[in-house]
N, C-alpha and C. Protein backbone atom coordinates (compact mmCIF):
# COMPACT_ATOMS: atom_id res chain seq x y z
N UNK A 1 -60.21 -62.69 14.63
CA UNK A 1 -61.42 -61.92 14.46
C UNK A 1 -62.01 -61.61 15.82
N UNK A 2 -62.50 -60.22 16.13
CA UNK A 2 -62.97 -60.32 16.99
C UNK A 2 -64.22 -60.38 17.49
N UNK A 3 -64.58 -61.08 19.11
CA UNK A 3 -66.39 -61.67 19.17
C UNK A 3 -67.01 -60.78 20.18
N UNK A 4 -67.42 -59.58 19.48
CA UNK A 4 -68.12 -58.73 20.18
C UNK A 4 -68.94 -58.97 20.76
N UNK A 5 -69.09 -59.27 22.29
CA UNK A 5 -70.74 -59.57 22.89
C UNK A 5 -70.07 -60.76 23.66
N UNK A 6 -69.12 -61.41 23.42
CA UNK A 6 -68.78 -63.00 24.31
C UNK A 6 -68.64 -62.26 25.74
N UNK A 7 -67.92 -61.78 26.08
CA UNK A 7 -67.63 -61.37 27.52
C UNK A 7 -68.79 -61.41 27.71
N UNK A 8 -70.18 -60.54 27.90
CA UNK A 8 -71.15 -60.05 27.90
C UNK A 8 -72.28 -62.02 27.99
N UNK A 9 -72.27 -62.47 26.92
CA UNK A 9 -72.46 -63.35 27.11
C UNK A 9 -72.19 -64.48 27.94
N UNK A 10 -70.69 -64.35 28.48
CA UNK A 10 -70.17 -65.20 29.76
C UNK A 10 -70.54 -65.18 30.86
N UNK A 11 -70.47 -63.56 31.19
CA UNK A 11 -71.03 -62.79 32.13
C UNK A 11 -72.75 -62.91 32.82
N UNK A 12 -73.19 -62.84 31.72
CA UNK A 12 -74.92 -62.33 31.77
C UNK A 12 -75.90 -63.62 31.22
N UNK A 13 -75.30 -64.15 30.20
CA UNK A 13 -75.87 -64.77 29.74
C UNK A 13 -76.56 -64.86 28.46
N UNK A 14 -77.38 -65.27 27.44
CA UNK A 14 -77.44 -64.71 26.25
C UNK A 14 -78.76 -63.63 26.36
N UNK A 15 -79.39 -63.16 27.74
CA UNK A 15 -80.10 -62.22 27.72
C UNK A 15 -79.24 -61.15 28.09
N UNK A 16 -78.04 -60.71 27.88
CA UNK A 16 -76.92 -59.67 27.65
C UNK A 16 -77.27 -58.52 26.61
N UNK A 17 -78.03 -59.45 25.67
CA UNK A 17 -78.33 -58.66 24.25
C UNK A 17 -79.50 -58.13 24.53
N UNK A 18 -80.30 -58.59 24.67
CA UNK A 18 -81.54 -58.20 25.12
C UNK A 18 -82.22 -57.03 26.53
N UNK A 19 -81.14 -56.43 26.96
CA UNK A 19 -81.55 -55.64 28.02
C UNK A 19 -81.98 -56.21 29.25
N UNK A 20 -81.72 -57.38 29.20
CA UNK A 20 -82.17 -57.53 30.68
C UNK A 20 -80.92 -58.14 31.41
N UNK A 21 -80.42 -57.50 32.18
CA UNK A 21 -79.25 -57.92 33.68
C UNK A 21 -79.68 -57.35 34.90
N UNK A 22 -81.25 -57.96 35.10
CA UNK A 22 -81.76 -57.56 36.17
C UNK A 22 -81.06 -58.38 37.25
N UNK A 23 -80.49 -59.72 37.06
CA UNK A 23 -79.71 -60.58 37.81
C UNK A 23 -78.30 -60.33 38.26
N UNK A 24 -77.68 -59.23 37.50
CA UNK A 24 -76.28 -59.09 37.45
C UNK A 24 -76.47 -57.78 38.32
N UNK A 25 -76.13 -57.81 39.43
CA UNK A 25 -75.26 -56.69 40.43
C UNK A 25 -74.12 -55.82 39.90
N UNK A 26 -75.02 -54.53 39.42
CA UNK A 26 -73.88 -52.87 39.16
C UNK A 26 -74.09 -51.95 39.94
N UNK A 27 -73.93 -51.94 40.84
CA UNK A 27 -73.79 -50.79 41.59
C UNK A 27 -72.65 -49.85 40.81
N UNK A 28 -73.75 -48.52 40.99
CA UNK A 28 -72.35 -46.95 40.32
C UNK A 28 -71.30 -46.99 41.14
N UNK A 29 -70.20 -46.26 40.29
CA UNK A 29 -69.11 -46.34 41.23
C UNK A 29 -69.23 -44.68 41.89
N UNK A 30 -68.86 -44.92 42.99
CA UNK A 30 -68.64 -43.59 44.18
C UNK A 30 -67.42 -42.77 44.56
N UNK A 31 -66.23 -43.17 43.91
CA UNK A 31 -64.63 -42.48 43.41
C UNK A 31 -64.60 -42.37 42.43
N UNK A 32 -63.55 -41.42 42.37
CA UNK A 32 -63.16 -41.92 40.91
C UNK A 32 -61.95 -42.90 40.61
N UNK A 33 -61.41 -43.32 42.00
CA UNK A 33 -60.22 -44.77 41.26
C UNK A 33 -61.77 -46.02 40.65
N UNK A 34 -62.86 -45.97 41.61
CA UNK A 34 -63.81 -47.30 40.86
C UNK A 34 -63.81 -46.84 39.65
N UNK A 35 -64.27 -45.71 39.13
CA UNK A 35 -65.02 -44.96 37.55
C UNK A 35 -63.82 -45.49 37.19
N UNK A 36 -62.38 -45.46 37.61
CA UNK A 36 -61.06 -45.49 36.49
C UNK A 36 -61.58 -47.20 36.12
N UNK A 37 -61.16 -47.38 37.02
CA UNK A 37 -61.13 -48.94 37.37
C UNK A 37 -61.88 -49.62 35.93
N UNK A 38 -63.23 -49.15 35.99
CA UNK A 38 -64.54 -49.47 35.06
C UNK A 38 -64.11 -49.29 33.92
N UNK A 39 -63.72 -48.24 33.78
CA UNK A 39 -63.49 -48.28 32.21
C UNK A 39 -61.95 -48.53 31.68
N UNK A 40 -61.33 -48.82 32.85
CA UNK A 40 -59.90 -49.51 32.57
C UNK A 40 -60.28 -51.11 32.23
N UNK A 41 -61.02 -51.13 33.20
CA UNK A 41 -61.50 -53.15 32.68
C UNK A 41 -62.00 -53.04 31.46
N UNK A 42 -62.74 -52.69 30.85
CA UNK A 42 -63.61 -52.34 29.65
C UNK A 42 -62.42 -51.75 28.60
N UNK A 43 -61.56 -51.10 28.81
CA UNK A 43 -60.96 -51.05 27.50
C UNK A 43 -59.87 -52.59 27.52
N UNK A 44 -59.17 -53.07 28.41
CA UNK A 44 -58.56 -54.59 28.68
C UNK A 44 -59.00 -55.35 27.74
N UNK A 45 -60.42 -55.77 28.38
CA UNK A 45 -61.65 -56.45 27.51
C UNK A 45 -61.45 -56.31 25.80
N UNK A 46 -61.52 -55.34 25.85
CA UNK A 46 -62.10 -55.27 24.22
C UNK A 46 -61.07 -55.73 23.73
N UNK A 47 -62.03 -56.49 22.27
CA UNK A 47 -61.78 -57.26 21.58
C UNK A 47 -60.82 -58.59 21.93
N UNK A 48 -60.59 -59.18 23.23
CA UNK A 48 -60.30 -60.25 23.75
C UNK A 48 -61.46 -60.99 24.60
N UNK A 49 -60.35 -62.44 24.62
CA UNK A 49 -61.50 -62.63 25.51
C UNK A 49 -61.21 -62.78 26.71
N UNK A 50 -62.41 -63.20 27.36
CA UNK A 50 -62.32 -62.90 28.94
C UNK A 50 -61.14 -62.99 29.67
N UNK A 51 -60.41 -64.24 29.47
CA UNK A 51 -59.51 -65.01 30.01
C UNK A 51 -58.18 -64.00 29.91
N UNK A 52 -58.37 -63.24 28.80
CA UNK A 52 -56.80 -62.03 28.48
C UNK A 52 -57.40 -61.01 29.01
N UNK A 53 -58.88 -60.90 29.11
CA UNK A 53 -58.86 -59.19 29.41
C UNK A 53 -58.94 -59.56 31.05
N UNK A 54 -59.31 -59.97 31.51
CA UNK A 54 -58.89 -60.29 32.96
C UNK A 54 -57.52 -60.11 33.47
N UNK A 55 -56.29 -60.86 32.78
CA UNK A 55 -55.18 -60.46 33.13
C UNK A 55 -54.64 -59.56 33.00
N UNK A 56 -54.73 -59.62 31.79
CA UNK A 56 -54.15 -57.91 31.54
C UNK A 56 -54.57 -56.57 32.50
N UNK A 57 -55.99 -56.90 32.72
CA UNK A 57 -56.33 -55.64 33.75
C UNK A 57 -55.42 -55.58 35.10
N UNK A 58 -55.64 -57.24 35.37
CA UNK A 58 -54.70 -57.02 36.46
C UNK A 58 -53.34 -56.67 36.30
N UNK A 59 -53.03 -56.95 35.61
CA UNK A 59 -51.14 -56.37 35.01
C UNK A 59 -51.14 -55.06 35.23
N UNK A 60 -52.40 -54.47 34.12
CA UNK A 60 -52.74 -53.03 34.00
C UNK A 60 -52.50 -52.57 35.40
N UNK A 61 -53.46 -52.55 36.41
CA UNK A 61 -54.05 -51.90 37.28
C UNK A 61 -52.39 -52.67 39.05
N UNK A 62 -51.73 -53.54 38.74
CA UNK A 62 -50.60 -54.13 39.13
C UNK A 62 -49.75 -52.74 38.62
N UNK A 63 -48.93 -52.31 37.39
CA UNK A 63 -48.69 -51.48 37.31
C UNK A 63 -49.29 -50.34 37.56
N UNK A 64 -49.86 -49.74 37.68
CA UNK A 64 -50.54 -48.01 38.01
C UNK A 64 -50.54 -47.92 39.54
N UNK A 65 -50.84 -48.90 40.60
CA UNK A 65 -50.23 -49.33 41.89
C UNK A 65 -48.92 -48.78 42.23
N UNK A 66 -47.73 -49.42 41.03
CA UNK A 66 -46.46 -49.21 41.63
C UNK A 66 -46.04 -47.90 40.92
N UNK A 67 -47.50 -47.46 40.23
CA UNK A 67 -47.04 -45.90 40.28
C UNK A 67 -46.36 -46.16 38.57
N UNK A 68 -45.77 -46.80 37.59
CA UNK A 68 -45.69 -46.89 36.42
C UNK A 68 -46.51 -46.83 35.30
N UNK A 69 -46.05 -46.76 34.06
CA UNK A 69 -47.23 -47.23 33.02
C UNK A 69 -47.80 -48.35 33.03
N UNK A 70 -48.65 -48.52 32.12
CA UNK A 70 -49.98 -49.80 32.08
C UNK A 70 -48.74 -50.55 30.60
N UNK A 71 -47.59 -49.87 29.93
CA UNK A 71 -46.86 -50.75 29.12
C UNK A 71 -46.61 -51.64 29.49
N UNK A 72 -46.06 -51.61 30.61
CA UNK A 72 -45.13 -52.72 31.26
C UNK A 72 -46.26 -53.66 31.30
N UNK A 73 -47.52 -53.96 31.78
CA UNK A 73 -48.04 -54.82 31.46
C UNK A 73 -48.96 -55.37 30.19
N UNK A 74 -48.96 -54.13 29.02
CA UNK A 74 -49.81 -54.43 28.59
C UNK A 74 -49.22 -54.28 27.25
N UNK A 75 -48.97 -54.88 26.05
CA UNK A 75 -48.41 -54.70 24.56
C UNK A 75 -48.81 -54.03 23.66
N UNK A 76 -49.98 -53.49 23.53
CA UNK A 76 -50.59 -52.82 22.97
C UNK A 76 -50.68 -51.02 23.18
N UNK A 77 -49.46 -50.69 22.50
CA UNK A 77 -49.57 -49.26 22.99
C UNK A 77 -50.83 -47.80 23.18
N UNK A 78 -51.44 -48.08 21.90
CA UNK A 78 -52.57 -47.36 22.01
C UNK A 78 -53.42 -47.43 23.18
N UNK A 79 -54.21 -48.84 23.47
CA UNK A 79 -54.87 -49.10 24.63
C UNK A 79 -53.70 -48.66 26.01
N UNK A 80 -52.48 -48.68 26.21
CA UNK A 80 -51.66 -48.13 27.12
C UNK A 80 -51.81 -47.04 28.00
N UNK A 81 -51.61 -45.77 26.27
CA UNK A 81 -51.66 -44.78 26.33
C UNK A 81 -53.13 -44.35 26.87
N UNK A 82 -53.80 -45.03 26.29
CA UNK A 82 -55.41 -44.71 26.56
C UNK A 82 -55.87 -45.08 28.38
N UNK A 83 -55.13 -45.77 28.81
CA UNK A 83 -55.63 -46.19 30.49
C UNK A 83 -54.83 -45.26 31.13
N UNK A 84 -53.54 -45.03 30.65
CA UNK A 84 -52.90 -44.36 31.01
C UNK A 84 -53.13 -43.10 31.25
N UNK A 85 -53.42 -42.46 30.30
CA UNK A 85 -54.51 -41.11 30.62
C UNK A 85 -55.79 -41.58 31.60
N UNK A 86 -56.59 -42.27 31.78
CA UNK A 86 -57.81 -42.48 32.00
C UNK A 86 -57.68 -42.09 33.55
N UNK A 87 -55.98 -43.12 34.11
CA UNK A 87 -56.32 -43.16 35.13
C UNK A 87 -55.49 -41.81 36.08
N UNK A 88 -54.35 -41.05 34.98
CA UNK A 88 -54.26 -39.91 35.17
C UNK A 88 -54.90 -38.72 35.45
N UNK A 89 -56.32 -38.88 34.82
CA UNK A 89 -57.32 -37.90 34.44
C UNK A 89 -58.50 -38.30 35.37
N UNK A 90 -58.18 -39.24 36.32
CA UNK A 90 -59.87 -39.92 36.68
C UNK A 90 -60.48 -38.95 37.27
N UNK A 91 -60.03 -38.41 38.42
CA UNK A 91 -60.90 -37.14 39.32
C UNK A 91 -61.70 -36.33 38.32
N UNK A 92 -60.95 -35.66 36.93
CA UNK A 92 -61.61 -35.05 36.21
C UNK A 92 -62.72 -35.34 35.63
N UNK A 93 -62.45 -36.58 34.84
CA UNK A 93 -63.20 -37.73 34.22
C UNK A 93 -63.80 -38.11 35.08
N UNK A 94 -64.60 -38.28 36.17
CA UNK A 94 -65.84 -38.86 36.99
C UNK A 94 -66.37 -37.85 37.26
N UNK A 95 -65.83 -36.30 37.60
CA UNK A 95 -66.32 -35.41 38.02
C UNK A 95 -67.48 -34.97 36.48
N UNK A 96 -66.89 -35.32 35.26
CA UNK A 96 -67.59 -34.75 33.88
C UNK A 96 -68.71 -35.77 33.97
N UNK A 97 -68.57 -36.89 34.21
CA UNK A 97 -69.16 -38.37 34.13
C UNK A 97 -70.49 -37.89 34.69
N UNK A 98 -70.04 -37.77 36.35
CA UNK A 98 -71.37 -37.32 37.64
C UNK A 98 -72.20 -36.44 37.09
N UNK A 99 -71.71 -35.59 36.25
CA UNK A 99 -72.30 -34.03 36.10
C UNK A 99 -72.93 -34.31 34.51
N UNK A 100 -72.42 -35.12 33.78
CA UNK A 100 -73.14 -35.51 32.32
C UNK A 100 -74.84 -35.85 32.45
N UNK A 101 -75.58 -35.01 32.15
CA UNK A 101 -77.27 -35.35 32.15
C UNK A 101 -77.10 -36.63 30.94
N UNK A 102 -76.41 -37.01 30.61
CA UNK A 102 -76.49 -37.89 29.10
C UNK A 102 -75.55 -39.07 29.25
N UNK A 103 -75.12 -39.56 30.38
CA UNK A 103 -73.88 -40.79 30.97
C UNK A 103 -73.49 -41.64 29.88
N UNK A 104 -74.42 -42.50 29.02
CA UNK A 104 -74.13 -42.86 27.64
C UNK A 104 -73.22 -42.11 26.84
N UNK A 105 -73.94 -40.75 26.55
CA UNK A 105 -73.03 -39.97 25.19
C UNK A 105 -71.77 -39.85 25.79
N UNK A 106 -71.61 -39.50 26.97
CA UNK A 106 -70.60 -39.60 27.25
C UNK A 106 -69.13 -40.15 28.03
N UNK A 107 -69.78 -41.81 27.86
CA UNK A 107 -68.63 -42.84 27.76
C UNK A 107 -68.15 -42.69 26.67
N UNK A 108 -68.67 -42.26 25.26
CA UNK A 108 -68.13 -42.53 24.15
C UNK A 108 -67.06 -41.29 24.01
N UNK A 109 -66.64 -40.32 24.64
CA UNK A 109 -65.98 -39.43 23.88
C UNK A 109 -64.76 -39.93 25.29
N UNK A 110 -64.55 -41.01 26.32
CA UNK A 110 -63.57 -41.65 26.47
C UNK A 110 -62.25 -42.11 26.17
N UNK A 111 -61.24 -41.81 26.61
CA UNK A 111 -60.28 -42.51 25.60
C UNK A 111 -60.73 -44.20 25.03
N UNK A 112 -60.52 -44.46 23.92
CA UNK A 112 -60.56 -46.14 23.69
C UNK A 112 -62.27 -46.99 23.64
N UNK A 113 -63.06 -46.11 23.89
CA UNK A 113 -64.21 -46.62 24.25
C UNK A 113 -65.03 -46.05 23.25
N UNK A 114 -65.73 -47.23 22.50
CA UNK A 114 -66.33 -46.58 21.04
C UNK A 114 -67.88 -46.53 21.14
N UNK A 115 -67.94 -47.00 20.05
CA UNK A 115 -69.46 -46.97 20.01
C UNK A 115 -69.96 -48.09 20.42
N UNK A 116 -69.27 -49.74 20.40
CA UNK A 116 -69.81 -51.08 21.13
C UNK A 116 -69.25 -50.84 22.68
N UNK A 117 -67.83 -50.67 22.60
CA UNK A 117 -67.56 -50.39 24.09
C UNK A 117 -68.15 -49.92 25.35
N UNK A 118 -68.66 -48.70 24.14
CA UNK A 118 -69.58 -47.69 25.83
C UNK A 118 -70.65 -48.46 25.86
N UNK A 119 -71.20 -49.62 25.54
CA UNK A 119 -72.04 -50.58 26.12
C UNK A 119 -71.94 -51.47 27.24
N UNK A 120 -70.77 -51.45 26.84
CA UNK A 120 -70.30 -52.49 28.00
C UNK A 120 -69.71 -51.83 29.32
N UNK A 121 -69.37 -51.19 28.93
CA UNK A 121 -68.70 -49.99 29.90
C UNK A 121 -69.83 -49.40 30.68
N UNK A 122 -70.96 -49.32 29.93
CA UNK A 122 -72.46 -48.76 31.12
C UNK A 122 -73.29 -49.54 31.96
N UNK A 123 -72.70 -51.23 31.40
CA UNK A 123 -73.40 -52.37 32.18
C UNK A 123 -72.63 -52.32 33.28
N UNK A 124 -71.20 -52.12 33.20
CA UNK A 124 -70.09 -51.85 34.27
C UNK A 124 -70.47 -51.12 35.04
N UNK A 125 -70.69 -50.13 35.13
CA UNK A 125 -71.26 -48.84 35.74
C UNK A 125 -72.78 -48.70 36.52
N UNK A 126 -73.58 -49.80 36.11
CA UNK A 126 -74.83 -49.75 36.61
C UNK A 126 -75.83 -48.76 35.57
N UNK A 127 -75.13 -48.09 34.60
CA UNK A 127 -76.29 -47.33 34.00
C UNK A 127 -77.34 -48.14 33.28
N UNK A 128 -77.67 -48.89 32.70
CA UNK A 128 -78.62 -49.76 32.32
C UNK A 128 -79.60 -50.46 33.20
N UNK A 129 -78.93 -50.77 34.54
CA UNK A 129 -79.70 -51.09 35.66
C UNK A 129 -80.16 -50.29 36.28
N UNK A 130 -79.52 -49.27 36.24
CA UNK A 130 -80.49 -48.03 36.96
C UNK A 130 -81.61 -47.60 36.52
N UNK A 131 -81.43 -47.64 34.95
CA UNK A 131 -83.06 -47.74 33.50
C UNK A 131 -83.76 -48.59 33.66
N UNK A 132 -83.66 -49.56 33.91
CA UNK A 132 -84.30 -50.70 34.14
C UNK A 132 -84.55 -51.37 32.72
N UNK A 133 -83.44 -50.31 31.73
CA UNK A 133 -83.65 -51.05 30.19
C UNK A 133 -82.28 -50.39 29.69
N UNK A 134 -82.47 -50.89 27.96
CA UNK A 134 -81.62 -50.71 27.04
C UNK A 134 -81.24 -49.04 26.82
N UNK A 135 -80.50 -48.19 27.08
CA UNK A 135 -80.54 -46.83 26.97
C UNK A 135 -80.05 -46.78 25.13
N UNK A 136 -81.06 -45.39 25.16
CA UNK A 136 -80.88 -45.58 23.22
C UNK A 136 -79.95 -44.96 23.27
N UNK A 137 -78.55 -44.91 22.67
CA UNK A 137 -77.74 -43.86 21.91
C UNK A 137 -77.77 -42.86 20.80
């Protein structure tokens, strides 16, 4: 089953839920390999826990280095395919990102990144810290 919010909770603490990571350091990312990066960790993550989505990223992001797919490190083809594009597409994808008046709405139309994801994916990013709160969707 999976424990939506544990990363988040490891991370932050149980004020994760609550909007406040005034303590937790996000700086935006300023390329687009960081933007890949962000939401390559964030799809890893999901629905594991820390301890797998950690490796796997690194596997992930170990392969895309030597220039291959994210398969070779990662079993799950969908999520594969999905970084795989992400990090194919990043220049494009940060350039839509930068230029989105709405940064929320549009983590979600992401490969792999849903409606809990692009939460986590905006704490990644600094967008919530930049609000200085919870952004509504």
């Amino acid at each position: 089953m999976p424990n939506f919010g544990l990363e988040e909770i490891m991370r932050n603490g149980a004020s994760a839920f609550q909007g406040d990571i005034s303590g937790a350091e996000t700086p935006a990312p300023e390329t687009a390999d960081e933007f890949a990066q962000h939401v390559i960790e964030t799809i890893c993550h999901a629905s594991v826990t820390p301890a797998i989505g950690r490796r796997t990223f690194e596997r992930c992001m170990r392969a895309l280095s030597f220039g291959s797919t994210t398969r070779v490190g990662l079993r799950h083809p969908a999520k594969a395919e999905a970084i795989d594009k992400v990090w194919r597409e990043r220049e494009h994808l940060f350039e839509e990102y930068t230029a989105s008046p709405d940064k929320l709405q549009y983590l979600a139309t992401l490969p792999w990144i849903g409606p809990v994801t692009k939460h986590s994916l905006a704490r990644r990013l600094g967008i919530y810290a930049a609000h200085g709160e919870r952004a509504v969707a």
